[in-house]
C-alpha atoms as a PDB file:
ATOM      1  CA  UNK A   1      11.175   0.321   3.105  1.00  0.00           C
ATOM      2  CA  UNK A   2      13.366  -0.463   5.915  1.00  0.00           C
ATOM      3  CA  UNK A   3      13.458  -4.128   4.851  1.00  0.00           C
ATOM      4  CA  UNK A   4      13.874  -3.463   1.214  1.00  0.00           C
ATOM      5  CA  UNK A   5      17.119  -0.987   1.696  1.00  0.00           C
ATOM      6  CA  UNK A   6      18.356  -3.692   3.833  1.00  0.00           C
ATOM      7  CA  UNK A   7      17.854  -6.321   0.712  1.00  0.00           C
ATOM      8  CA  UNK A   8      19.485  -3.857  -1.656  1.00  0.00           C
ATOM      9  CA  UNK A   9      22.243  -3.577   0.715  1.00  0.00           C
ATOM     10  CA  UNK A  10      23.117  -7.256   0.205  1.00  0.00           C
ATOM     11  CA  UNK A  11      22.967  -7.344  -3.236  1.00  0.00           C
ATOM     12  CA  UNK A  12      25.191  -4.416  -3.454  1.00  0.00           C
ATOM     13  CA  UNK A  13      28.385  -6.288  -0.752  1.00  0.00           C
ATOM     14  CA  UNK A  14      27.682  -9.595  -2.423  1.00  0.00           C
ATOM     15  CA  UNK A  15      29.956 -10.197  -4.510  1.00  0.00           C
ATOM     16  CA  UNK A  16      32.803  -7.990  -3.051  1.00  0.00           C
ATOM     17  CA  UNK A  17      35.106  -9.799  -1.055  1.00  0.00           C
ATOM     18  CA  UNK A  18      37.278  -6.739   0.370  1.00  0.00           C
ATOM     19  CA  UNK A  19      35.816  -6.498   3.921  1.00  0.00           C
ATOM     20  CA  UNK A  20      36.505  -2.794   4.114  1.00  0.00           C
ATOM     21  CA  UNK A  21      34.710  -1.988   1.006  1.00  0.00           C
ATOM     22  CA  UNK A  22      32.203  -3.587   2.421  1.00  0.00           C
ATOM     23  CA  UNK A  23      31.776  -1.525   5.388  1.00  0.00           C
ATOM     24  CA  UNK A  24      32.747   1.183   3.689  1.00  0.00           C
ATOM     25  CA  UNK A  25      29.486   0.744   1.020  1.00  0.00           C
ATOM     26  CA  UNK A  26      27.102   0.066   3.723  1.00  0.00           C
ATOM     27  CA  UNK A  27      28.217   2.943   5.832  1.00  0.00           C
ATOM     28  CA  UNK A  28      27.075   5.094   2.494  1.00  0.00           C
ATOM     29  CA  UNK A  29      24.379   3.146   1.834  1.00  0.00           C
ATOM     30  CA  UNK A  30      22.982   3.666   5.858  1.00  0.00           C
ATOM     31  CA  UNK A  31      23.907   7.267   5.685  1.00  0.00           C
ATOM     32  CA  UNK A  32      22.527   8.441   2.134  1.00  0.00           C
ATOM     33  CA  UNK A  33      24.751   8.987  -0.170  1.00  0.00           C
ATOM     34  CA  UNK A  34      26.223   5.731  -1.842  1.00  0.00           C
ATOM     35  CA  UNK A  35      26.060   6.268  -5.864  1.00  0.00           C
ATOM     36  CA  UNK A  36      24.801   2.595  -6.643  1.00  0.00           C
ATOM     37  CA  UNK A  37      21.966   2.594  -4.625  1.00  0.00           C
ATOM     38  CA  UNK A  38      18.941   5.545  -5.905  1.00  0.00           C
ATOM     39  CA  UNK A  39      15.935   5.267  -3.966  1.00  0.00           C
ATOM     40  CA  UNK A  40      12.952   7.870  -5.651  1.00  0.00           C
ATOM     41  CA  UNK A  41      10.265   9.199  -3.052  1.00  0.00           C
ATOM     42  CA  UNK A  42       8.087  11.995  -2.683  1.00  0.00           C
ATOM     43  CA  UNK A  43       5.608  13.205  -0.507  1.00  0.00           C
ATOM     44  CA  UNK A  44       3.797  14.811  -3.399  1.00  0.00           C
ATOM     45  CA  UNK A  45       0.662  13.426  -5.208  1.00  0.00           C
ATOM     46  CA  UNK A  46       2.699  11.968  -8.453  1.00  0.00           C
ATOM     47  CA  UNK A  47       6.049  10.947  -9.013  1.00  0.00           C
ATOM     48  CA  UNK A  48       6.992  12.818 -11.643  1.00  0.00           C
ATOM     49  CA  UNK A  49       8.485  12.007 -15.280  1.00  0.00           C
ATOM     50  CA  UNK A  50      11.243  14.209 -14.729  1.00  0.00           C
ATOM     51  CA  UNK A  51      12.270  12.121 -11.418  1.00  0.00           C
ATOM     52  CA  UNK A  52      12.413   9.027 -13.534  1.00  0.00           C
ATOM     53  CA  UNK A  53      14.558  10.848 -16.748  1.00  0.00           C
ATOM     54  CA  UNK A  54      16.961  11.982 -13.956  1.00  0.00           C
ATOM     55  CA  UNK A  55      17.382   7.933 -12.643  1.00  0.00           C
ATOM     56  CA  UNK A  56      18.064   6.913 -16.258  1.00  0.00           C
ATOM     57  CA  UNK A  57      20.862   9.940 -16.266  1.00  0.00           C
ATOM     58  CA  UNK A  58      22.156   8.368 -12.914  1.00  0.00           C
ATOM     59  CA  UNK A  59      22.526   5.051 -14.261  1.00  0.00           C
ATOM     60  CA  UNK A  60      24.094   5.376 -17.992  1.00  0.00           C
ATOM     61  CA  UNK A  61      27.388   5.615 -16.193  1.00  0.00           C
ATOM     62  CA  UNK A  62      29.426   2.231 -14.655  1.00  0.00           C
ATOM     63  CA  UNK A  63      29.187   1.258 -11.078  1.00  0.00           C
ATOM     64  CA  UNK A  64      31.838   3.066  -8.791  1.00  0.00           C
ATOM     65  CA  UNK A  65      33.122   0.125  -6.803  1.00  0.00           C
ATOM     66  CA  UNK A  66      30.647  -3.312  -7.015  1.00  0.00           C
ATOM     67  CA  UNK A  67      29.107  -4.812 -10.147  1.00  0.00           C
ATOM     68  CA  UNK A  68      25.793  -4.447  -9.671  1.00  0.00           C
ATOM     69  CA  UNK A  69      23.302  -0.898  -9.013  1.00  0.00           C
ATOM     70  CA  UNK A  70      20.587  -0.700  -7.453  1.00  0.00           C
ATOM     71  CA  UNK A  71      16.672   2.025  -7.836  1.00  0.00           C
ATOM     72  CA  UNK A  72      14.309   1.636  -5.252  1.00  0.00           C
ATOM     73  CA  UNK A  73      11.226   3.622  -6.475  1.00  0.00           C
ATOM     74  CA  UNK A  74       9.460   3.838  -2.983  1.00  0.00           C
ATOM     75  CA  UNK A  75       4.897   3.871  -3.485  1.00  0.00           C
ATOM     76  CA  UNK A  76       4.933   3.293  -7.124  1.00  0.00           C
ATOM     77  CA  UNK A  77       1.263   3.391  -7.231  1.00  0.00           C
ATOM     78  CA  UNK A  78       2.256   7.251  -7.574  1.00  0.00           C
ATOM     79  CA  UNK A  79       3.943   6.748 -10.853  1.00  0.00           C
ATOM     80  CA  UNK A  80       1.674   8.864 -13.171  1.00  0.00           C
ATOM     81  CA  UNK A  81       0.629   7.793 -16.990  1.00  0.00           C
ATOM     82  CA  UNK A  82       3.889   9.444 -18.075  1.00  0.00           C
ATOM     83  CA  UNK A  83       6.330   8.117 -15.727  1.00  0.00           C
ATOM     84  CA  UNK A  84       4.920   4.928 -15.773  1.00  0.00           C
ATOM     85  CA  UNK A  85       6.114   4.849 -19.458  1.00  0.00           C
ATOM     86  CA  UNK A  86       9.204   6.269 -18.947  1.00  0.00           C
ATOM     87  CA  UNK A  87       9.966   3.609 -16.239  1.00  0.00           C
ATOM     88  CA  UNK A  88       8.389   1.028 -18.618  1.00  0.00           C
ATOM     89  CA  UNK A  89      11.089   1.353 -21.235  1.00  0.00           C
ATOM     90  CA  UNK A  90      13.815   1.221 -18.415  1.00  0.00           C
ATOM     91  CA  UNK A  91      12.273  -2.271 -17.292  1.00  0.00           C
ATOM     92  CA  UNK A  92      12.069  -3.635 -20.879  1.00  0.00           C
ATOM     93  CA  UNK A  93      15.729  -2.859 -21.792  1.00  0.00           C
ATOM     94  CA  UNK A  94      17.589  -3.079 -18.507  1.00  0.00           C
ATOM     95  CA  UNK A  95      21.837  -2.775 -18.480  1.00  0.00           C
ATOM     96  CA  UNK A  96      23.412  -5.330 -17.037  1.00  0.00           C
ATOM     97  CA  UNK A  97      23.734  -5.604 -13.664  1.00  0.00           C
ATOM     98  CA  UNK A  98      21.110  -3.323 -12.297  1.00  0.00           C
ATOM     99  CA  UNK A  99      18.337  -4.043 -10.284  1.00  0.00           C
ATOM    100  CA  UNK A 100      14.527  -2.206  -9.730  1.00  0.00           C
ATOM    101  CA  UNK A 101      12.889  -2.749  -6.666  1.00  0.00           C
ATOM    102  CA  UNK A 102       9.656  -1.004  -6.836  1.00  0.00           C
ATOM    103  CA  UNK A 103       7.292  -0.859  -3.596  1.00  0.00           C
ATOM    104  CA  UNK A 104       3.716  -0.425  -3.769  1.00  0.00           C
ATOM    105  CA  UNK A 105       0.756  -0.786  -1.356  1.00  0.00           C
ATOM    106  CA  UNK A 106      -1.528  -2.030  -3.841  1.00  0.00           C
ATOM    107  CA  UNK A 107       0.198  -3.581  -7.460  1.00  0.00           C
ATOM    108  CA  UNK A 108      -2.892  -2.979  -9.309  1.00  0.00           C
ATOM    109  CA  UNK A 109      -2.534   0.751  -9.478  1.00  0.00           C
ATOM    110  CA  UNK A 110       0.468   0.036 -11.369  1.00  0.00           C
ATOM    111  CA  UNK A 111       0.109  -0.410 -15.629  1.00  0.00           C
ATOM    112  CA  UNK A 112      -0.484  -4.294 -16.115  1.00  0.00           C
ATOM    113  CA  UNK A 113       2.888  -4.177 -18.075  1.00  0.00           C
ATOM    114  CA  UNK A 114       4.937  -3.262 -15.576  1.00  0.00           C
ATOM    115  CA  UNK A 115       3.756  -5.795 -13.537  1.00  0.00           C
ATOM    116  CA  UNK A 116       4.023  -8.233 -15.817  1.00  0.00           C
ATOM    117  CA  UNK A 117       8.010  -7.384 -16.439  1.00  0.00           C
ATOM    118  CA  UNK A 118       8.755  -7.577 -12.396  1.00  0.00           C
ATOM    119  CA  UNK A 119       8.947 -10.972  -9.861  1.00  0.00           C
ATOM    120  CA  UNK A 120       5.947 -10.455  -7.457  1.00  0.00           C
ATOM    121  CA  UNK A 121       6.457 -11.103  -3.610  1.00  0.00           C
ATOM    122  CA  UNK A 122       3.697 -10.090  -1.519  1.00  0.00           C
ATOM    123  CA  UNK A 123       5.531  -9.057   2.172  1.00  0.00           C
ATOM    124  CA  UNK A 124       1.909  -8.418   4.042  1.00  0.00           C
ATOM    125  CA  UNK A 125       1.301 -11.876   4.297  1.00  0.00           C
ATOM    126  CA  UNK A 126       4.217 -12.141   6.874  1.00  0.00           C
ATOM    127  CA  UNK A 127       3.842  -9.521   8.446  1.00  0.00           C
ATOM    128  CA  UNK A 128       1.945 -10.449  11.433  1.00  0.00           C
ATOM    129  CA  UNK A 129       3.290 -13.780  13.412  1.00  0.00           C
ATOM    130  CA  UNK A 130       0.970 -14.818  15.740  1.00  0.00           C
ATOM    131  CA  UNK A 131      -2.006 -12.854  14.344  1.00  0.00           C
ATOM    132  CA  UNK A 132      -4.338 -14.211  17.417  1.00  0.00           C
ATOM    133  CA  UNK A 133      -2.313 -12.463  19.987  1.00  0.00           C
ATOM    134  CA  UNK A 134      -2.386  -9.136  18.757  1.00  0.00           C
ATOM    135  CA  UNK A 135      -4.931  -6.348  19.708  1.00  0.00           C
ATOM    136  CA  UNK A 136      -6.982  -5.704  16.033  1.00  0.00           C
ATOM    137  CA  UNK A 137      -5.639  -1.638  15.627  1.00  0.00           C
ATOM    138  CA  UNK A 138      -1.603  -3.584  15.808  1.00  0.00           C
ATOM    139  CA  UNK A 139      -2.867  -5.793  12.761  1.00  0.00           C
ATOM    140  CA  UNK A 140      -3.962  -3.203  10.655  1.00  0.00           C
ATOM    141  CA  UNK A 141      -0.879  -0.689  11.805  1.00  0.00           C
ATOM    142  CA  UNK A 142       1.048  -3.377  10.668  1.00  0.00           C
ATOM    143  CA  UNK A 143      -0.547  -3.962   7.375  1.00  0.00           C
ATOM    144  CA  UNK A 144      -0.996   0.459   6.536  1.00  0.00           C
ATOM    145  CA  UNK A 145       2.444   1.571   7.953  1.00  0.00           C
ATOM    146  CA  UNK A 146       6.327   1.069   7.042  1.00  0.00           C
ATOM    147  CA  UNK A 147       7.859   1.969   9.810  1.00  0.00           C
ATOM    148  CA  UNK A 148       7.469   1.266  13.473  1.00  0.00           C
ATOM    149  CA  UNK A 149       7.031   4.985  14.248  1.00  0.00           C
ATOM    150  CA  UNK A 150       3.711   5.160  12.357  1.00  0.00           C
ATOM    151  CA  UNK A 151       2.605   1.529  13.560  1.00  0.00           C
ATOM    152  CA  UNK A 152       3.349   2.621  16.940  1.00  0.00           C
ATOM    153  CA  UNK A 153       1.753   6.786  16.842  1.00  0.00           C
ATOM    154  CA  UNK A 154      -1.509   4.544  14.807  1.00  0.00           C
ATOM    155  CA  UNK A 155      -1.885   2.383  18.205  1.00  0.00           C
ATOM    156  CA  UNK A 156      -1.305   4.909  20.784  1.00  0.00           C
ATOM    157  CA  UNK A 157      -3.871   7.392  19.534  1.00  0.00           C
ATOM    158  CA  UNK A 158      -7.060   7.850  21.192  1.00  0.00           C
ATOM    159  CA  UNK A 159      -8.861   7.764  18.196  1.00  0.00           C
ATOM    160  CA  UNK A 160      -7.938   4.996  16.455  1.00  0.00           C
ATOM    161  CA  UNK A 161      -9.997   2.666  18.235  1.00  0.00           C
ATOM    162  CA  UNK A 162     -13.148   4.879  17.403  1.00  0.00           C
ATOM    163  CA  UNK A 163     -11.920   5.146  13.346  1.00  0.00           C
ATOM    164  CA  UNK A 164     -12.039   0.895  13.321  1.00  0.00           C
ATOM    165  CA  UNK A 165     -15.171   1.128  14.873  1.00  0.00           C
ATOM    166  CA  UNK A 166     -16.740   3.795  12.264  1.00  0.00           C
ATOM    167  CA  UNK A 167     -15.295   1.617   9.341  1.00  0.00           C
ATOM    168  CA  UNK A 168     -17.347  -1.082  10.930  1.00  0.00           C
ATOM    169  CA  UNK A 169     -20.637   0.868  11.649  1.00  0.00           C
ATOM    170  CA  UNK A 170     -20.593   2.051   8.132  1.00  0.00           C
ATOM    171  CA  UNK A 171     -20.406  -1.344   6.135  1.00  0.00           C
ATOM    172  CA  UNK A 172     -23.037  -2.835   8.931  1.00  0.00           C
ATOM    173  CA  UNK A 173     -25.028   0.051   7.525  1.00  0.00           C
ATOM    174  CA  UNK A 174     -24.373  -0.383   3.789  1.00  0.00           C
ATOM    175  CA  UNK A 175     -24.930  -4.170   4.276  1.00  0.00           C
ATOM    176  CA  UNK A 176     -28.505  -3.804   6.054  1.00  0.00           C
ATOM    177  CA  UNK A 177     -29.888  -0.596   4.259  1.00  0.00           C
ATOM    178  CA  UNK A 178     -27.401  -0.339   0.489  1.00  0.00           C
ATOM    179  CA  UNK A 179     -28.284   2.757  -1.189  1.00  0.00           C
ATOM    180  CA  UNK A 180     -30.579   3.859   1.252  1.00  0.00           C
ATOM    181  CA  UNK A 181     -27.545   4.750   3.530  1.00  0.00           C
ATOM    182  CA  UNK A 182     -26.450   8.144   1.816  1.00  0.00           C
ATOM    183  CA  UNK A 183     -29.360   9.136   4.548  1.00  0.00           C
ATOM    184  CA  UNK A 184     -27.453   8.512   7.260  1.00  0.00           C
ATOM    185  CA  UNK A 185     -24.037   8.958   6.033  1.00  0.00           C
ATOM    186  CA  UNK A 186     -24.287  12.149   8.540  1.00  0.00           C
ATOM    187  CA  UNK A 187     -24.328   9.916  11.034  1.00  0.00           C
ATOM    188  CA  UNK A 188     -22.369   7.265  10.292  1.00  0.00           C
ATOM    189  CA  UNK A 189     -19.275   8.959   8.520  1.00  0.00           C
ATOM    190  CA  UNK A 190     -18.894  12.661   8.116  1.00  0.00           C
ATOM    191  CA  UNK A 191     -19.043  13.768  11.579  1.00  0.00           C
ATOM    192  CA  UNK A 192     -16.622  10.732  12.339  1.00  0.00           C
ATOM    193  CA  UNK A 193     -13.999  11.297   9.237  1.00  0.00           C
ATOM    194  CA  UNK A 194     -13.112  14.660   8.099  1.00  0.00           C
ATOM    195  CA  UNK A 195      -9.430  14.953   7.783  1.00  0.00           C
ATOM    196  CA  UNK A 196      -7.623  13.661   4.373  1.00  0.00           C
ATOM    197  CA  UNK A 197      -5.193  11.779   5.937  1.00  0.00           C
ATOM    198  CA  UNK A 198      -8.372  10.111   8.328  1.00  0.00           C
ATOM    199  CA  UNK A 199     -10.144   8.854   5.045  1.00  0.00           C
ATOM    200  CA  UNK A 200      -7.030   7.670   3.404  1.00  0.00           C
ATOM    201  CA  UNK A 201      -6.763   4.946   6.723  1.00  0.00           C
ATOM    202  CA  UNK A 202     -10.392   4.846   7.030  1.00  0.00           C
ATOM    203  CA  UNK A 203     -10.603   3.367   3.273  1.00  0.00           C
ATOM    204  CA  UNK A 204      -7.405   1.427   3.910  1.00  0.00           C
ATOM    205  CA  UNK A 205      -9.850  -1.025   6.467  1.00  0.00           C
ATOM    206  CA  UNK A 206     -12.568  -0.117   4.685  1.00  0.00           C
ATOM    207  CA  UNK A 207     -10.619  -2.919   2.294  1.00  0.00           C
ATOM    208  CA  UNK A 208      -9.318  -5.514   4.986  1.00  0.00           C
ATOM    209  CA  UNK A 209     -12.779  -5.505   6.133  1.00  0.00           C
ATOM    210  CA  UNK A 210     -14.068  -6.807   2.343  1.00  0.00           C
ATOM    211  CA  UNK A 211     -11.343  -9.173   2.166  1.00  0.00           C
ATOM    212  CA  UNK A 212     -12.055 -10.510   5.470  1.00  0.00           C
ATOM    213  CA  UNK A 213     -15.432 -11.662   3.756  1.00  0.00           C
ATOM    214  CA  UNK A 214     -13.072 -13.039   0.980  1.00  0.00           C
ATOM    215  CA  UNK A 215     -11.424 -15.277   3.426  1.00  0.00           C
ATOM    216  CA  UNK A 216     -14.710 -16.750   5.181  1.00  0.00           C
ATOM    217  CA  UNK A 217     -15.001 -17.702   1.394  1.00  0.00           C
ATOM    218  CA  UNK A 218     -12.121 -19.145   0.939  1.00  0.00           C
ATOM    219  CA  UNK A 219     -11.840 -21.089   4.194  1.00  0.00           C
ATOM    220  CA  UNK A 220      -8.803 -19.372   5.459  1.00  0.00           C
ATOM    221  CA  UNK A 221     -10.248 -17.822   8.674  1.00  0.00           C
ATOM    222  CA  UNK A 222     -10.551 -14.344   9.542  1.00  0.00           C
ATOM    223  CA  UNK A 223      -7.289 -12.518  10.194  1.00  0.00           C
ATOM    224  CA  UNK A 224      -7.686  -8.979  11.688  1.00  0.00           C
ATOM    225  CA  UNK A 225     -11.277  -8.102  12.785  1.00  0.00           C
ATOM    226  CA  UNK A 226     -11.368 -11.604  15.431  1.00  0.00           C
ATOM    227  CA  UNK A 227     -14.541  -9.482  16.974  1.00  0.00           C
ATOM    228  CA  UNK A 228     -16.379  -9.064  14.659  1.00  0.00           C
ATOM    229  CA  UNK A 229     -16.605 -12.535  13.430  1.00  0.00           C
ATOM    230  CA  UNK A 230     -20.382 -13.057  13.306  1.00  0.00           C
ATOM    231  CA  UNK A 231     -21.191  -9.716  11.698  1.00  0.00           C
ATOM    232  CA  UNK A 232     -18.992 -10.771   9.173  1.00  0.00           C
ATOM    233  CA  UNK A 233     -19.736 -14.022   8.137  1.00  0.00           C
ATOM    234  CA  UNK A 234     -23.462 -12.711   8.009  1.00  0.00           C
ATOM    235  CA  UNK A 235     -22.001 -10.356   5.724  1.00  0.00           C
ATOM    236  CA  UNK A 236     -20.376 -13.130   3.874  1.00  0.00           C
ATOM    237  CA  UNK A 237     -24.026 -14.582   3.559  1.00  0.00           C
ATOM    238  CA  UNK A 238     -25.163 -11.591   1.611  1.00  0.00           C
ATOM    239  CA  UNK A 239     -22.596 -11.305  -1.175  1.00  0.00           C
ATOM    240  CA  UNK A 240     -21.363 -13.617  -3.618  1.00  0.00           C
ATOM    241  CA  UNK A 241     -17.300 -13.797  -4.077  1.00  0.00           C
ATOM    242  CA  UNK A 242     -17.487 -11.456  -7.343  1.00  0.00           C
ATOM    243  CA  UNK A 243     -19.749  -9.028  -5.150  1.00  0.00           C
ATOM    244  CA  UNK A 244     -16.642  -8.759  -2.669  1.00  0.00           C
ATOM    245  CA  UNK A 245     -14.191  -8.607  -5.558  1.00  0.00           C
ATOM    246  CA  UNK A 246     -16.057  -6.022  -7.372  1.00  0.00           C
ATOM    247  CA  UNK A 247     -16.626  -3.780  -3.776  1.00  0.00           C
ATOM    248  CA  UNK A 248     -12.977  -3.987  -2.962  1.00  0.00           C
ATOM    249  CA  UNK A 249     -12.069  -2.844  -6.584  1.00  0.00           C
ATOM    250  CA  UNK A 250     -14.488   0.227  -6.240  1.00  0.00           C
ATOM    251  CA  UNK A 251     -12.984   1.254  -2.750  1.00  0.00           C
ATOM    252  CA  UNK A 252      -9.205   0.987  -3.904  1.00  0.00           C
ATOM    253  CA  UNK A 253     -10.798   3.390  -7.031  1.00  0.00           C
ATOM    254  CA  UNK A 254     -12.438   5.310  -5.144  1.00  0.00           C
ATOM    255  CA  UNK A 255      -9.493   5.799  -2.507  1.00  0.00           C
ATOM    256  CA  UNK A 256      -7.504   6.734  -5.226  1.00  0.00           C
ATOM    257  CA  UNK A 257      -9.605   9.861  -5.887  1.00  0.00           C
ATOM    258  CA  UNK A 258      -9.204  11.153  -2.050  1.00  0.00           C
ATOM    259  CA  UNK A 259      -5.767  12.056  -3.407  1.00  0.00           C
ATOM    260  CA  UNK A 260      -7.182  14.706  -5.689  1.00  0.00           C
ATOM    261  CA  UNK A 261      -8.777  16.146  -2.807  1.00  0.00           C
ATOM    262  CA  UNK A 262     -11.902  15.209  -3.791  1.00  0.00           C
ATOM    263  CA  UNK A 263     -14.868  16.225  -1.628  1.00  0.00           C
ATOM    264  CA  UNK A 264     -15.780  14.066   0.798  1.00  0.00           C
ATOM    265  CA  UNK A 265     -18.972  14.173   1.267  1.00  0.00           C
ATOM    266  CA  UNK A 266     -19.370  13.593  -3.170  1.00  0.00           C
ATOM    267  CA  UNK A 267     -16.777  11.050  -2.515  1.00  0.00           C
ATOM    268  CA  UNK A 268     -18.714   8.769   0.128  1.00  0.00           C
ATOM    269  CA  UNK A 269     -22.146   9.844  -2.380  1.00  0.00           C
ATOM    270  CA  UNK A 270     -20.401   8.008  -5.149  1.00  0.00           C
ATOM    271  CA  UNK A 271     -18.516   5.367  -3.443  1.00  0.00           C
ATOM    272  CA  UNK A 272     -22.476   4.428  -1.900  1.00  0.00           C
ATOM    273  CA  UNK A 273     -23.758   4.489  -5.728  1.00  0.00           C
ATOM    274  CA  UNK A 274     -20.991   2.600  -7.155  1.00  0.00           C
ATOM    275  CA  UNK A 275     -21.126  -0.056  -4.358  1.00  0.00           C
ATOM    276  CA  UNK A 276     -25.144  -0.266  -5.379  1.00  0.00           C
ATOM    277  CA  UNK A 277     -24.657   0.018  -9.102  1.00  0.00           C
END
């Protein structure tokens, strides 16, 4: 986020060429309330069709000062069926001169047509310079967090290192036993993750662990989980390359429905059944 208001800040001073305008619009900008630049966020669930009726409002008038405006519509994987829509038609038929930046964690929770109508630029893949030298719980902060708060509360906590290691006890588990591990899910999960916010993370590497398999396969190296290096390419041994594709698919679903507060312990049954077929 922090990186994409400072983008939309540039677009918004390029083409002015009055220096105090310019600091005037990024002072706005940096402090809230500059009426090119609408950033949409919630903490809720969904964002809401309302939200995106209210952005279209916004935007049918002219720019104040610049030429160009400037949405930001901050985890779009939370646009629902109906805001997705309603943002659709925005994207199709855009005014001149204004710009959608849409972030989102994972781009296939979004409707194939909006992705289809937007330029694609992946930022994880830069995240971490000089992967080798970092501790394995800094790689993954960087990869779930946006800020450097989170990345930083992620690292210091006392549990974190004992989450990683649960994500990793579990797969070992489902690798070596499949099905047969809803017996000792117990065990190996739900007396290690109960909170809502602990599964969301917990599924998060749940996924980087899968995809490391997907780079033994495609000769790229391992990037995050350096120690574990021989469980996984044993791992990699057992699965073909649509096996991983199709596990990593059900965990992203199956993440999804930890948002509806599904039950955890029906949740990890499922996930266990899915991953089996």
């Amino acid at each position: 986020m922090d990186f994409v208001t400072e983008f939309a800040k540039e677009i918004l001073i390029n083409d002015i060429s009055d220096e105090n305008v310019k600091k005037q619009i990024v002072y706005e900008i940096e402090n809230g309330f500059h009426n090119d630049l609408m950033i949409i966020d919630t903490d809720n669930l969904w964002i809401k069709k309302e939200e995106i009726k209210q952005l279209q409002k916004e935007f049918n008038n002219k720019s104040i000062i610049g030429n160009k405006r400037v949405y930001i519509i901050n985890n779009a994987d939370k646009l629902n069926i109906y805001s997705s829509n309603s943002i659709l038609k925005f994207l199709e038929e855009p005014e001149n001169n204004i710009i959608a930046i849409l972030i989102t964690e994972n781009k296939y929770n979004l409707l194939d047509t909006i992705i289809s109508r937007c330029v694609n630029i992946n930022l994880n893949g830069n995240v971490n310079l000089n992967k080798e030298k970092k501790l394995t719980k800094e790689k993954i902060a960087s990869y779930i967090f946006n800020n450097e708060k989170e990345q930083k509360e992620f690292i210091e906590k006392e549990e974190t290192d004992f989450l990683i290691e649960t994500v990793f006890q579990f797969v070992n588990c489902y690798e070596n036993n499949k099905q047969e591990t809803i017996l000792y899910l117990n065990k190996v999960w739900h007396k290690k993750v109960s909170s809502r916010a602990e599964m969301l993370i917990a599924f998060e590497i749940l996924i980087m662990f899968y995809r490391e398999l997907l780079n033994i396969y495609l000769n790229k190296g391992i990037e995050i989980f350096n120690e574990y290096q021989d469980e996984i390419k044993t791992m990699c041994n057992k699965n073909t390359i649509i096996e991983i594709n199709k596990k990593i698919t059900i965990i992203i679903e199956m993440k999804n429905k930890i948002k509806y507060n599904m039950n955890s312990k029906l949740l990890m049954d499922q996930l266990i059944l899915k991953l089996g077929d």
